[in-house]
ModelCIF file with pLDDT and N, C-alpha, C, O atoms, coordinates in Angstrom:
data_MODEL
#
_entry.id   MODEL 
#
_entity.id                         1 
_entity.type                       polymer 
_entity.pdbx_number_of_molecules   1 
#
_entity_poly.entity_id                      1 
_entity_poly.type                           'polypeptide(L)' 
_entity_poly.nstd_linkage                   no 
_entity_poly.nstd_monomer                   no 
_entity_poly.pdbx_seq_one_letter_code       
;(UNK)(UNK)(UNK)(UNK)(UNK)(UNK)(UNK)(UNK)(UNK)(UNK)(UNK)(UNK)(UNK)(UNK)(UNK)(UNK)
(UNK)(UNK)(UNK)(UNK)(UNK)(UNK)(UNK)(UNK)(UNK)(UNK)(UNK)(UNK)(UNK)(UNK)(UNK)(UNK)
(UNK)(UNK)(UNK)(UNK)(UNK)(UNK)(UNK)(UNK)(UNK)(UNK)(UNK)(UNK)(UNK)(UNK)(UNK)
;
_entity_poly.pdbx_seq_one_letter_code_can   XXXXXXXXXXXXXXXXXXXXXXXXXXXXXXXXXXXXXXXXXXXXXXX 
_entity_poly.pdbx_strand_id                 A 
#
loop_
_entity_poly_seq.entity_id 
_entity_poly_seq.num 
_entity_poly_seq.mon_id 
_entity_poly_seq.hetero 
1 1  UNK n 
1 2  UNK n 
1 3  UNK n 
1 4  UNK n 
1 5  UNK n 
1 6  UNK n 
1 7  UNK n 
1 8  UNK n 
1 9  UNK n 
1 10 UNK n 
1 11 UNK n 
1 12 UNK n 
1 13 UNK n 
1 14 UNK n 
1 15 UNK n 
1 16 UNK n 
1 17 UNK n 
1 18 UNK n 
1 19 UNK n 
1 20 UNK n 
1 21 UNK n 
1 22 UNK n 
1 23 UNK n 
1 24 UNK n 
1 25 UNK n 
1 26 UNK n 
1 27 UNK n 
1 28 UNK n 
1 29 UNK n 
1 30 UNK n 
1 31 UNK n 
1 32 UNK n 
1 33 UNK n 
1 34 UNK n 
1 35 UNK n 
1 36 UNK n 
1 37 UNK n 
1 38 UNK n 
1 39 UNK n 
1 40 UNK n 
1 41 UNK n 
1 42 UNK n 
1 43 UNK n 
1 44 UNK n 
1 45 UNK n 
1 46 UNK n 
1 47 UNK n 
#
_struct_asym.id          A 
_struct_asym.entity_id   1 
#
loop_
_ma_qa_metric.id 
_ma_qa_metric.mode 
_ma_qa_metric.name 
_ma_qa_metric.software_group_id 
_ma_qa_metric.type 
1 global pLDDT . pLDDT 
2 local  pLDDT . pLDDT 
#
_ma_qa_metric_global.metric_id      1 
_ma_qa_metric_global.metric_value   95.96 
_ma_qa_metric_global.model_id       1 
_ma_qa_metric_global.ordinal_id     1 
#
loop_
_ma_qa_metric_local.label_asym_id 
_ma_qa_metric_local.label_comp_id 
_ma_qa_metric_local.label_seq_id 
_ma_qa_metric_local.metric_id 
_ma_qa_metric_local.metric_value 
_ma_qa_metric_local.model_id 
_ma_qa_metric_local.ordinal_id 
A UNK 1  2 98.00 1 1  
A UNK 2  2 98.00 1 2  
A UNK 3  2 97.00 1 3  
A UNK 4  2 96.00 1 4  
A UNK 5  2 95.00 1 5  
A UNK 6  2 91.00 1 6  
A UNK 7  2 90.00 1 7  
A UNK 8  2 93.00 1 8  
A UNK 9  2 94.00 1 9  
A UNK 10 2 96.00 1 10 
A UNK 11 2 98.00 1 11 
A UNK 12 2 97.00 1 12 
A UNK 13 2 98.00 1 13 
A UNK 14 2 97.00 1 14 
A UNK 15 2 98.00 1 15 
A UNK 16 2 97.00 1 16 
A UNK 17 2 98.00 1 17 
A UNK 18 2 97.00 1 18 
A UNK 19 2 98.00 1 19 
A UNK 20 2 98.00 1 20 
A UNK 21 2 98.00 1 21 
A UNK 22 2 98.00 1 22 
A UNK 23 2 98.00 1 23 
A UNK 24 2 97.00 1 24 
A UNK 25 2 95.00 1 25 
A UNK 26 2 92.00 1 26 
A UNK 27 2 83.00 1 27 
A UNK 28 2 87.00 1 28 
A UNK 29 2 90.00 1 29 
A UNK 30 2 91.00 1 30 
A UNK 31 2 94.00 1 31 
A UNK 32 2 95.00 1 32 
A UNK 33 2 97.00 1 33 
A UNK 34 2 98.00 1 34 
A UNK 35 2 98.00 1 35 
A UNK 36 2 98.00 1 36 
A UNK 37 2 98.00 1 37 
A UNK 38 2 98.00 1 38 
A UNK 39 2 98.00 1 39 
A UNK 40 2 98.00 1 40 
A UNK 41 2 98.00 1 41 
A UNK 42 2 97.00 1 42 
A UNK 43 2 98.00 1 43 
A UNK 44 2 98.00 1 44 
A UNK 45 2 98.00 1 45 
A UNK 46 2 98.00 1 46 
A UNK 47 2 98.00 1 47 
#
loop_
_atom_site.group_PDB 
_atom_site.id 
_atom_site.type_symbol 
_atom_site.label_atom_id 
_atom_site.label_alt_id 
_atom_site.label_comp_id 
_atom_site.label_asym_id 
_atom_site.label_entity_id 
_atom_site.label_seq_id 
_atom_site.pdbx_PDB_ins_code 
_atom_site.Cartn_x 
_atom_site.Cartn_y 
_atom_site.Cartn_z 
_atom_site.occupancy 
_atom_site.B_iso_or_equiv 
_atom_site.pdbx_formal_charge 
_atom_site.auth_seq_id 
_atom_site.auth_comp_id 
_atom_site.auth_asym_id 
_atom_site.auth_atom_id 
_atom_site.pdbx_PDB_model_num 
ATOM 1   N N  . UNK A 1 1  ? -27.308 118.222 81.470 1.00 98.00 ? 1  UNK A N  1 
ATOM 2   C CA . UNK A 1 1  ? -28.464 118.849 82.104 1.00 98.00 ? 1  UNK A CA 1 
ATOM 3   C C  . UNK A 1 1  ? -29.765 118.143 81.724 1.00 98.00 ? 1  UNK A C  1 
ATOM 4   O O  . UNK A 1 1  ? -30.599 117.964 82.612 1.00 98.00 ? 1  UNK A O  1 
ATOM 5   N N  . UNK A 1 2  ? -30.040 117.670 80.310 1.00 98.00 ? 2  UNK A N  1 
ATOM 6   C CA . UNK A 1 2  ? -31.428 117.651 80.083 1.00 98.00 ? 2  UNK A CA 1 
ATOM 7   C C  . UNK A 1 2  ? -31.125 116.692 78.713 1.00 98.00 ? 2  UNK A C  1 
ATOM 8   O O  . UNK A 1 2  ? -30.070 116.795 78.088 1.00 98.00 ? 2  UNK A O  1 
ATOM 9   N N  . UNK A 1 3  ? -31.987 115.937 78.414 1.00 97.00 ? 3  UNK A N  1 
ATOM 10  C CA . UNK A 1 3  ? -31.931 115.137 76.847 1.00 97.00 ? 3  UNK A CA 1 
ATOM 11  C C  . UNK A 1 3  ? -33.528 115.388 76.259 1.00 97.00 ? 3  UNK A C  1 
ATOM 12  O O  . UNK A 1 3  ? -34.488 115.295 77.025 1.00 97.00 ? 3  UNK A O  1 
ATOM 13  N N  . UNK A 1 4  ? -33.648 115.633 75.175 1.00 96.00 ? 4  UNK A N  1 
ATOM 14  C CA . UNK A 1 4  ? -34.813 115.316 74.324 1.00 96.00 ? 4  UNK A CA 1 
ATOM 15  C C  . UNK A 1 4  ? -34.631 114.316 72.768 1.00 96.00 ? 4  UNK A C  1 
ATOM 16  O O  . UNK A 1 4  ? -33.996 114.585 71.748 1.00 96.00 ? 4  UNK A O  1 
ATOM 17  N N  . UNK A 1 5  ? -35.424 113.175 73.095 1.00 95.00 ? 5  UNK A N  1 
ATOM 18  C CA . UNK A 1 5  ? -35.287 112.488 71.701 1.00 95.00 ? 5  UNK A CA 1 
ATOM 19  C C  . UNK A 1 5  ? -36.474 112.948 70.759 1.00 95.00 ? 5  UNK A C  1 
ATOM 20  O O  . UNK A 1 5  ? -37.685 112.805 70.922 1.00 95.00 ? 5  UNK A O  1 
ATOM 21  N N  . UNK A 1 6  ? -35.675 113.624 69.582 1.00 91.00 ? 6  UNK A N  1 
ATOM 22  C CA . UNK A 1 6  ? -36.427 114.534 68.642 1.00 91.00 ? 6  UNK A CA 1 
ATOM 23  C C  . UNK A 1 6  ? -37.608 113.848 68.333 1.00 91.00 ? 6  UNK A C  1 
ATOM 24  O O  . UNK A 1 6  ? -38.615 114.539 68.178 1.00 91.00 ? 6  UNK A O  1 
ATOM 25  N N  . UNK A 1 7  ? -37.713 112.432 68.191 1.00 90.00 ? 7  UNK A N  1 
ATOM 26  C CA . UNK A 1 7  ? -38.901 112.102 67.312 1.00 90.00 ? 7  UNK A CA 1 
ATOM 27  C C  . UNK A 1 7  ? -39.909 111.511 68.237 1.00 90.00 ? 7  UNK A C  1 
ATOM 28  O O  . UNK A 1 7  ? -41.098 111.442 67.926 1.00 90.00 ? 7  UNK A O  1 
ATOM 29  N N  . UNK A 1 8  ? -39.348 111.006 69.585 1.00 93.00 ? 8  UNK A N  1 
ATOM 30  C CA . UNK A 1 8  ? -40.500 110.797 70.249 1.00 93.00 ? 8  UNK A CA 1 
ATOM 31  C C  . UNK A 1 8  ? -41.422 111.371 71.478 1.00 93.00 ? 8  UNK A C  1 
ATOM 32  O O  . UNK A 1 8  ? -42.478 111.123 72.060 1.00 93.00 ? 8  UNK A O  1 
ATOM 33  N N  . UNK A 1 9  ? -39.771 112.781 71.501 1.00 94.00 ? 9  UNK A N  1 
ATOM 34  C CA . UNK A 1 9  ? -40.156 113.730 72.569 1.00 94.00 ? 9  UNK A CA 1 
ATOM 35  C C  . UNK A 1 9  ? -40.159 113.175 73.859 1.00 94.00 ? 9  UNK A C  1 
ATOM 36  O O  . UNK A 1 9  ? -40.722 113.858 74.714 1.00 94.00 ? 9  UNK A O  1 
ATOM 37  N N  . UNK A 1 10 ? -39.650 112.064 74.223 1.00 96.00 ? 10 UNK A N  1 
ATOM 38  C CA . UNK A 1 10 ? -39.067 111.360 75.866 1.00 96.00 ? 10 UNK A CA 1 
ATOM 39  C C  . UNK A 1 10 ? -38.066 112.610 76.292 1.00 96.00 ? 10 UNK A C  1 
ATOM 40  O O  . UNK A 1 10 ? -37.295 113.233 75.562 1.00 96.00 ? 10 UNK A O  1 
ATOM 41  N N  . UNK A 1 11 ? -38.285 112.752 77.494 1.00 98.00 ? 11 UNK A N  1 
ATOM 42  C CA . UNK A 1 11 ? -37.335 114.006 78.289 1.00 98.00 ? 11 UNK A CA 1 
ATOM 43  C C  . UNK A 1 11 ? -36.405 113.180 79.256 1.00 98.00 ? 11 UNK A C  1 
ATOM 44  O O  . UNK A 1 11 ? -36.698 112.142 79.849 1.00 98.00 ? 11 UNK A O  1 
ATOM 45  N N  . UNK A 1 12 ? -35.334 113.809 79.278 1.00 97.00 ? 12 UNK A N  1 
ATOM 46  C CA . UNK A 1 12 ? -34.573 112.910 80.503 1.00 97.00 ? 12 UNK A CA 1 
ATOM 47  C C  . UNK A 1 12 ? -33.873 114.063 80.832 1.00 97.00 ? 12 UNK A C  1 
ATOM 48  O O  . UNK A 1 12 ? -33.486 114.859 79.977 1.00 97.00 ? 12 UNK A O  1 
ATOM 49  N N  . UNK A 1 13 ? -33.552 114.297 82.900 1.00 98.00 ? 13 UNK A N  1 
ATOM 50  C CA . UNK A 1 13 ? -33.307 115.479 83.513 1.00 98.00 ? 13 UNK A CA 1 
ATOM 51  C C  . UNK A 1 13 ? -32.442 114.900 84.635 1.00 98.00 ? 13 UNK A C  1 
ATOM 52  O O  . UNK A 1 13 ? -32.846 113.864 85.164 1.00 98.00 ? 13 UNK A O  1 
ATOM 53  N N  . UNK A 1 14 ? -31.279 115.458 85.066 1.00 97.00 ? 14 UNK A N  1 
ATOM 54  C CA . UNK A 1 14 ? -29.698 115.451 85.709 1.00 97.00 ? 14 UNK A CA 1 
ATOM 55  C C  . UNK A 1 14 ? -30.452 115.480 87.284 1.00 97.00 ? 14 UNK A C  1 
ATOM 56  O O  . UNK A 1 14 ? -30.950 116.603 87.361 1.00 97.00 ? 14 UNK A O  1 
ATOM 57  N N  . UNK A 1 15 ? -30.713 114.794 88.436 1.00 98.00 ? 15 UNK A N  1 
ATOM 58  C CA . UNK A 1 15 ? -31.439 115.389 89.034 1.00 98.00 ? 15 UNK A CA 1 
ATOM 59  C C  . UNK A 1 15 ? -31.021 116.799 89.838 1.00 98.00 ? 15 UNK A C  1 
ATOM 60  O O  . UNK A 1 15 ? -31.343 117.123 90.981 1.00 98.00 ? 15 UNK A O  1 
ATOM 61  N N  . UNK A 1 16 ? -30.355 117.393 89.055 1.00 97.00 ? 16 UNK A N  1 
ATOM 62  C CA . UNK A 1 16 ? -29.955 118.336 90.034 1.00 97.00 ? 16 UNK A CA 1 
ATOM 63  C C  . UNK A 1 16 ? -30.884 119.471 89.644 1.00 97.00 ? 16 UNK A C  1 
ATOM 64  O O  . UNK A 1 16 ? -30.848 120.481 90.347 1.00 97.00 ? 16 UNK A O  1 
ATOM 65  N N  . UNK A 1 17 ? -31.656 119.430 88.680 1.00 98.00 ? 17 UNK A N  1 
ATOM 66  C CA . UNK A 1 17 ? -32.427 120.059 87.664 1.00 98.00 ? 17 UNK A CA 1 
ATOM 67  C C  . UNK A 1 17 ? -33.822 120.043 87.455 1.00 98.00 ? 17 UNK A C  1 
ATOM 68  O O  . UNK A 1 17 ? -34.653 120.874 87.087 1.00 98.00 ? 17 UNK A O  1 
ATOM 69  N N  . UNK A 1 18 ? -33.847 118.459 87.911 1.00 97.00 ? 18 UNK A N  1 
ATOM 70  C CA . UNK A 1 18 ? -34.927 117.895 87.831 1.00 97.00 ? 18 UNK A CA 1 
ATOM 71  C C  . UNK A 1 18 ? -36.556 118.348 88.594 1.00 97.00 ? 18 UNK A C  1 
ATOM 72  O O  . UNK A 1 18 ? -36.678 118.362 89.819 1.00 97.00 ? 18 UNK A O  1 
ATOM 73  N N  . UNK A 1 19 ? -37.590 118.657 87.750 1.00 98.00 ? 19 UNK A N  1 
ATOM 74  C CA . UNK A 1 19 ? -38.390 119.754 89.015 1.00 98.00 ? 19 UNK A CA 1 
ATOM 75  C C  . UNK A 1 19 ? -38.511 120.828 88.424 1.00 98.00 ? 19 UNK A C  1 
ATOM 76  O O  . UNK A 1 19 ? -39.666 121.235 88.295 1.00 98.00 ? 19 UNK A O  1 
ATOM 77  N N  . UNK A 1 20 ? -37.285 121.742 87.807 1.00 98.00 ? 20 UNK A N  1 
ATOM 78  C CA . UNK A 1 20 ? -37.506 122.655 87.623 1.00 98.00 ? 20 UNK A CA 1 
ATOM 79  C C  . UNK A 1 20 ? -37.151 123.460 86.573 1.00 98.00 ? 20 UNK A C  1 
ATOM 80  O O  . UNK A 1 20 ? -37.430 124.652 86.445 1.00 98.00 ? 20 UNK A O  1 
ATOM 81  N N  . UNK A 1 21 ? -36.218 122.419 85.457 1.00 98.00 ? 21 UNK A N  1 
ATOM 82  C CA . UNK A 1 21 ? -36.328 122.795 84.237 1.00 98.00 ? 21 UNK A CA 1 
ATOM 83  C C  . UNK A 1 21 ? -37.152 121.928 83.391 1.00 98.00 ? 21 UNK A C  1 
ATOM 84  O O  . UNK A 1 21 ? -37.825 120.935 83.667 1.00 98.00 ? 21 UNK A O  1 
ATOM 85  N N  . UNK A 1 22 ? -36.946 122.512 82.357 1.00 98.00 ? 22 UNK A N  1 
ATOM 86  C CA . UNK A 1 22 ? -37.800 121.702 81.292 1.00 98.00 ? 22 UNK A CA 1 
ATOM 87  C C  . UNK A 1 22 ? -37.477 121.788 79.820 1.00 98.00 ? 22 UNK A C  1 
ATOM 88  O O  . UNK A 1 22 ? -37.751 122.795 79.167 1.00 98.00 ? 22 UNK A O  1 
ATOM 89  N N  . UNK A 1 23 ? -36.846 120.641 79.263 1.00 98.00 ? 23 UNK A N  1 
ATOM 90  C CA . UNK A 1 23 ? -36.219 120.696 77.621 1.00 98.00 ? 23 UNK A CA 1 
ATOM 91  C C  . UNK A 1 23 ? -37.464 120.349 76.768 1.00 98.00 ? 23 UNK A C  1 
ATOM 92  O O  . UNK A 1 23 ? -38.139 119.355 77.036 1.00 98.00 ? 23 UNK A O  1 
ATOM 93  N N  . UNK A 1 24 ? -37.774 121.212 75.695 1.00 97.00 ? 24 UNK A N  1 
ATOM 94  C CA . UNK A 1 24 ? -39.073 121.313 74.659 1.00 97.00 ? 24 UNK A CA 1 
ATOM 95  C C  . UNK A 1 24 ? -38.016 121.464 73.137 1.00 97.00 ? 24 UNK A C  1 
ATOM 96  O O  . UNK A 1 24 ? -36.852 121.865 73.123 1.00 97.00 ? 24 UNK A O  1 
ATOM 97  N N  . UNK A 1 25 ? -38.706 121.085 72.139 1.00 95.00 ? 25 UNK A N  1 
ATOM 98  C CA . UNK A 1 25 ? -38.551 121.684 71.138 1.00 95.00 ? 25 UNK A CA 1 
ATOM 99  C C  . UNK A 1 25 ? -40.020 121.944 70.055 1.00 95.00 ? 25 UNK A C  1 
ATOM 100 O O  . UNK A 1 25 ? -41.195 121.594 70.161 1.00 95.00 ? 25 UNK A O  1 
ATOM 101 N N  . UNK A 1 26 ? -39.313 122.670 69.095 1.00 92.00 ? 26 UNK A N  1 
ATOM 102 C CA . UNK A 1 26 ? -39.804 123.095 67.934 1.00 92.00 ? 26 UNK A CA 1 
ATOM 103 C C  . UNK A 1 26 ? -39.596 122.626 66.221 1.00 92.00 ? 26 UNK A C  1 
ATOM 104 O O  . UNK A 1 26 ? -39.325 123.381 65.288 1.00 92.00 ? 26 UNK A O  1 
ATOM 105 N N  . UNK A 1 27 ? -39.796 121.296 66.181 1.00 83.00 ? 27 UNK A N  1 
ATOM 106 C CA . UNK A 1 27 ? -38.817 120.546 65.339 1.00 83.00 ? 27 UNK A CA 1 
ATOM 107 C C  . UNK A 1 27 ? -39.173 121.703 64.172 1.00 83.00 ? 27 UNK A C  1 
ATOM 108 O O  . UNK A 1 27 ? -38.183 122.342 63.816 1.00 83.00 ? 27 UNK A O  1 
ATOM 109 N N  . UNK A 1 28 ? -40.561 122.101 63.462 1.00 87.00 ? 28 UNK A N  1 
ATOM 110 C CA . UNK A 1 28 ? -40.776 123.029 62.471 1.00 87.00 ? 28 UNK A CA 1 
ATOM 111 C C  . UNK A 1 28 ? -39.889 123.834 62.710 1.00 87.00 ? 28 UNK A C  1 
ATOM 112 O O  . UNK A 1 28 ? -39.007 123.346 62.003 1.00 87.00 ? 28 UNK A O  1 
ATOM 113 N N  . UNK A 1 29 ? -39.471 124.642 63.136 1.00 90.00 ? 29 UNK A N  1 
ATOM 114 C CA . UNK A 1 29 ? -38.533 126.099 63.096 1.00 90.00 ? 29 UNK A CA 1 
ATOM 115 C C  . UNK A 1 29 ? -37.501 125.613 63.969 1.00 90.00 ? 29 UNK A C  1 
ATOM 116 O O  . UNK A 1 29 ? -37.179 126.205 65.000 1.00 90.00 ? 29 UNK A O  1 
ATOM 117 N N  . UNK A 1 30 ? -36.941 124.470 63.544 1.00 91.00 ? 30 UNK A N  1 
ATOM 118 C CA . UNK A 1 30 ? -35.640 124.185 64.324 1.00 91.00 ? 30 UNK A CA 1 
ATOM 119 C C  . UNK A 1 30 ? -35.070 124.828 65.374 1.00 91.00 ? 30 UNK A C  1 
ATOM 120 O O  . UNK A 1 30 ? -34.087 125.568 65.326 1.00 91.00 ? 30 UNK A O  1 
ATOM 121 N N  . UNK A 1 31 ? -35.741 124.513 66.365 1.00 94.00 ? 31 UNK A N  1 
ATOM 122 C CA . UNK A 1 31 ? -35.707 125.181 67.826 1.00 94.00 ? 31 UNK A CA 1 
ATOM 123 C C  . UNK A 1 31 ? -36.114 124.284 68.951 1.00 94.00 ? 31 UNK A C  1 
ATOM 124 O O  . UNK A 1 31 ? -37.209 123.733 69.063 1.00 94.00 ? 31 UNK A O  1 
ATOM 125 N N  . UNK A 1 32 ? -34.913 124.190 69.921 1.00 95.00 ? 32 UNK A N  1 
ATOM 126 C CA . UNK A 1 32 ? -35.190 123.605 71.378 1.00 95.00 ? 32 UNK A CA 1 
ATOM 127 C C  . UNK A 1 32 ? -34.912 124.509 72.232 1.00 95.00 ? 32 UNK A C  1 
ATOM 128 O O  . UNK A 1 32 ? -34.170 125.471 72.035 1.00 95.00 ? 32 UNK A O  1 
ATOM 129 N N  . UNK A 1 33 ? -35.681 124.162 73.544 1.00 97.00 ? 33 UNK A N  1 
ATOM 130 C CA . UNK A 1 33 ? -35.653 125.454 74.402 1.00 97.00 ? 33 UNK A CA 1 
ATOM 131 C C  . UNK A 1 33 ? -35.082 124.444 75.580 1.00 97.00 ? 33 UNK A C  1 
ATOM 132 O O  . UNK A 1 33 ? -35.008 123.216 75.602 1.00 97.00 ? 33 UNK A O  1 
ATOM 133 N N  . UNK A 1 34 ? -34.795 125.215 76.324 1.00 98.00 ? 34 UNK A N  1 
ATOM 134 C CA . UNK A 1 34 ? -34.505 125.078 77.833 1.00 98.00 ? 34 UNK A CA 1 
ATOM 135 C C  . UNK A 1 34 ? -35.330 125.814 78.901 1.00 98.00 ? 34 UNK A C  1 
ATOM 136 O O  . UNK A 1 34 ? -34.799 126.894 79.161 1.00 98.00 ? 34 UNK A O  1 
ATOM 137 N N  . UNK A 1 35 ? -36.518 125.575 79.649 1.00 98.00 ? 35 UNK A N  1 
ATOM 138 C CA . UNK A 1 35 ? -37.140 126.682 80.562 1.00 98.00 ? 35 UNK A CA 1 
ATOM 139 C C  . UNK A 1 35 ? -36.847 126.194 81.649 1.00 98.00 ? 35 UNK A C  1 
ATOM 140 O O  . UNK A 1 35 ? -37.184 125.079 82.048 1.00 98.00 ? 35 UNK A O  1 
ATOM 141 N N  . UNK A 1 36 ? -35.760 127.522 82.595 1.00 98.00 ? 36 UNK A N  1 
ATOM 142 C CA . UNK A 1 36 ? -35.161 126.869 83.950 1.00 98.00 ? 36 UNK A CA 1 
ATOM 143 C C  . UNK A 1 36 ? -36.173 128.202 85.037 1.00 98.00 ? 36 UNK A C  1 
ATOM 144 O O  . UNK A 1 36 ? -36.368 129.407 84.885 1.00 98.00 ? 36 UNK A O  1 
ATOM 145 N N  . UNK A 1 37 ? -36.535 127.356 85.929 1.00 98.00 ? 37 UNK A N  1 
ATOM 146 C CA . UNK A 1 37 ? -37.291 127.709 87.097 1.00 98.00 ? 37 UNK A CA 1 
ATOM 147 C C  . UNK A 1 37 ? -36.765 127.952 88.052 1.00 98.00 ? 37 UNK A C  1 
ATOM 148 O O  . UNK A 1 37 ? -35.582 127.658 87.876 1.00 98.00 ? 37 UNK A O  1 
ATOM 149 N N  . UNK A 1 38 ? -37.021 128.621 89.759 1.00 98.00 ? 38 UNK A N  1 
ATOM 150 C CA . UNK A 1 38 ? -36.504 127.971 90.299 1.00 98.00 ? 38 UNK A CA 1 
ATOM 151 C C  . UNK A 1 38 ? -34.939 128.244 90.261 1.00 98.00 ? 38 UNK A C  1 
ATOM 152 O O  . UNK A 1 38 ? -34.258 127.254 90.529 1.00 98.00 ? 38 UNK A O  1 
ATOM 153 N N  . UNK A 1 39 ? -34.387 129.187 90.030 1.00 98.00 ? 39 UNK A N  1 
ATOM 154 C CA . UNK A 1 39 ? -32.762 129.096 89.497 1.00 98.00 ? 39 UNK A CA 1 
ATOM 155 C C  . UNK A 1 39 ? -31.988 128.974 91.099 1.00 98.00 ? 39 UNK A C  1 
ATOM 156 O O  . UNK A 1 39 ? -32.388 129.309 92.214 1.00 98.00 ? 39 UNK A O  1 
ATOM 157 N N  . UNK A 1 40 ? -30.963 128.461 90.722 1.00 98.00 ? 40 UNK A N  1 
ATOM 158 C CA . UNK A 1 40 ? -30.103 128.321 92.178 1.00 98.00 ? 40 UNK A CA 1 
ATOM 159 C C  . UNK A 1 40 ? -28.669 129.282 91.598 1.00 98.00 ? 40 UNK A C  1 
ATOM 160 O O  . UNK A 1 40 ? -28.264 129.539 90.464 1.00 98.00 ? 40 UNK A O  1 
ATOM 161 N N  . UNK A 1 41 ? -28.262 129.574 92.720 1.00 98.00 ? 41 UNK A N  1 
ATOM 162 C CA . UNK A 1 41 ? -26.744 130.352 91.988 1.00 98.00 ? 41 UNK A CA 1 
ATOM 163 C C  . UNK A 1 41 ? -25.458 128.969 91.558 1.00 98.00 ? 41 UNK A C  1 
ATOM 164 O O  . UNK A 1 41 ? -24.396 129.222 90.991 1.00 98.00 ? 41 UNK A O  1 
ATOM 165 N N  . UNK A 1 42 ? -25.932 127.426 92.029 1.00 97.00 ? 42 UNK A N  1 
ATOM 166 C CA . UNK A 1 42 ? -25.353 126.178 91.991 1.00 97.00 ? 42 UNK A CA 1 
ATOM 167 C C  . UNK A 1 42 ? -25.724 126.136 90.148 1.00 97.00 ? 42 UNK A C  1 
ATOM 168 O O  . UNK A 1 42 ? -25.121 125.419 89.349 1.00 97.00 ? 42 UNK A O  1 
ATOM 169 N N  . UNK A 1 43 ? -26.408 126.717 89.937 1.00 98.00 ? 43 UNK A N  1 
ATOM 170 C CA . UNK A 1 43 ? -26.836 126.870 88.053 1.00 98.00 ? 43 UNK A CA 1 
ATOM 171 C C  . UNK A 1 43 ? -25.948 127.628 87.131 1.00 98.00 ? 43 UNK A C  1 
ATOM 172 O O  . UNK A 1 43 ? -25.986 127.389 85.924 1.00 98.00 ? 43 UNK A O  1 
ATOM 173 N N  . UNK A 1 44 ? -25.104 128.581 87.657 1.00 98.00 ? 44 UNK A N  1 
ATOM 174 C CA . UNK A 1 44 ? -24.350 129.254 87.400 1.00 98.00 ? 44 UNK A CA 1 
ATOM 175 C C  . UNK A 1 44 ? -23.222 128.570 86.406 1.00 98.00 ? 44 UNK A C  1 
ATOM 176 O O  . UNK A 1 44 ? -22.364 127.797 86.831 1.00 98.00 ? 44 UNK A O  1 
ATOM 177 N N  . UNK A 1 45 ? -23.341 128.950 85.067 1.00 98.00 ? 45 UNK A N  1 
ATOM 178 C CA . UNK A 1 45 ? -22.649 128.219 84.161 1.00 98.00 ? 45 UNK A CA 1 
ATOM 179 C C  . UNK A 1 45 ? -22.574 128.897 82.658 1.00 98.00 ? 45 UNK A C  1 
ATOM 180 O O  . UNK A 1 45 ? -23.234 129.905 82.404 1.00 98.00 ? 45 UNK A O  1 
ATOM 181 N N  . UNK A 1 46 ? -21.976 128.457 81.977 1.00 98.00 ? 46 UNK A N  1 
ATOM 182 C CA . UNK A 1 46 ? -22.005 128.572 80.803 1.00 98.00 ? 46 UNK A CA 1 
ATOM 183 C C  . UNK A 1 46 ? -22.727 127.313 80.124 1.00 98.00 ? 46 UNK A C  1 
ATOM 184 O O  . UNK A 1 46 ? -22.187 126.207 80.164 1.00 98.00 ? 46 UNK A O  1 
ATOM 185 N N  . UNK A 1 47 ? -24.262 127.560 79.351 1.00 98.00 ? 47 UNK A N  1 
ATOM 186 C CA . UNK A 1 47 ? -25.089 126.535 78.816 1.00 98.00 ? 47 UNK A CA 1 
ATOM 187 C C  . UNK A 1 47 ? -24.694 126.516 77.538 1.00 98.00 ? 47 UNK A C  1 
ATOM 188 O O  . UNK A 1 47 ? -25.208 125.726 76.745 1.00 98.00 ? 47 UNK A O  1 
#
């Protein structure tokens, strides 16, 4: 679906996705997010 490289924060997105999600993190409190927009029922998955 989505890549984030921790240290320089470059995003890379599947284009099926592309548009309307968005991979972030939180390196302090060890946390990455996923914010999906826009949902299609084609999204329908186990993440």
């Amino acid at each position: 679906v989505a890549t984030i490289y921790t240290t320089s924060g470059s995003t890379y997105y599947a284009s099926s996705v592309k548009g309307r999600f968005t991979i972030s993190q939180d390196n302090a409190n060890d946390m990455m997010y996923l914010q999906m927009n826009s949902l299609k029922p084609e999204d329908t998955a186990m993440y």
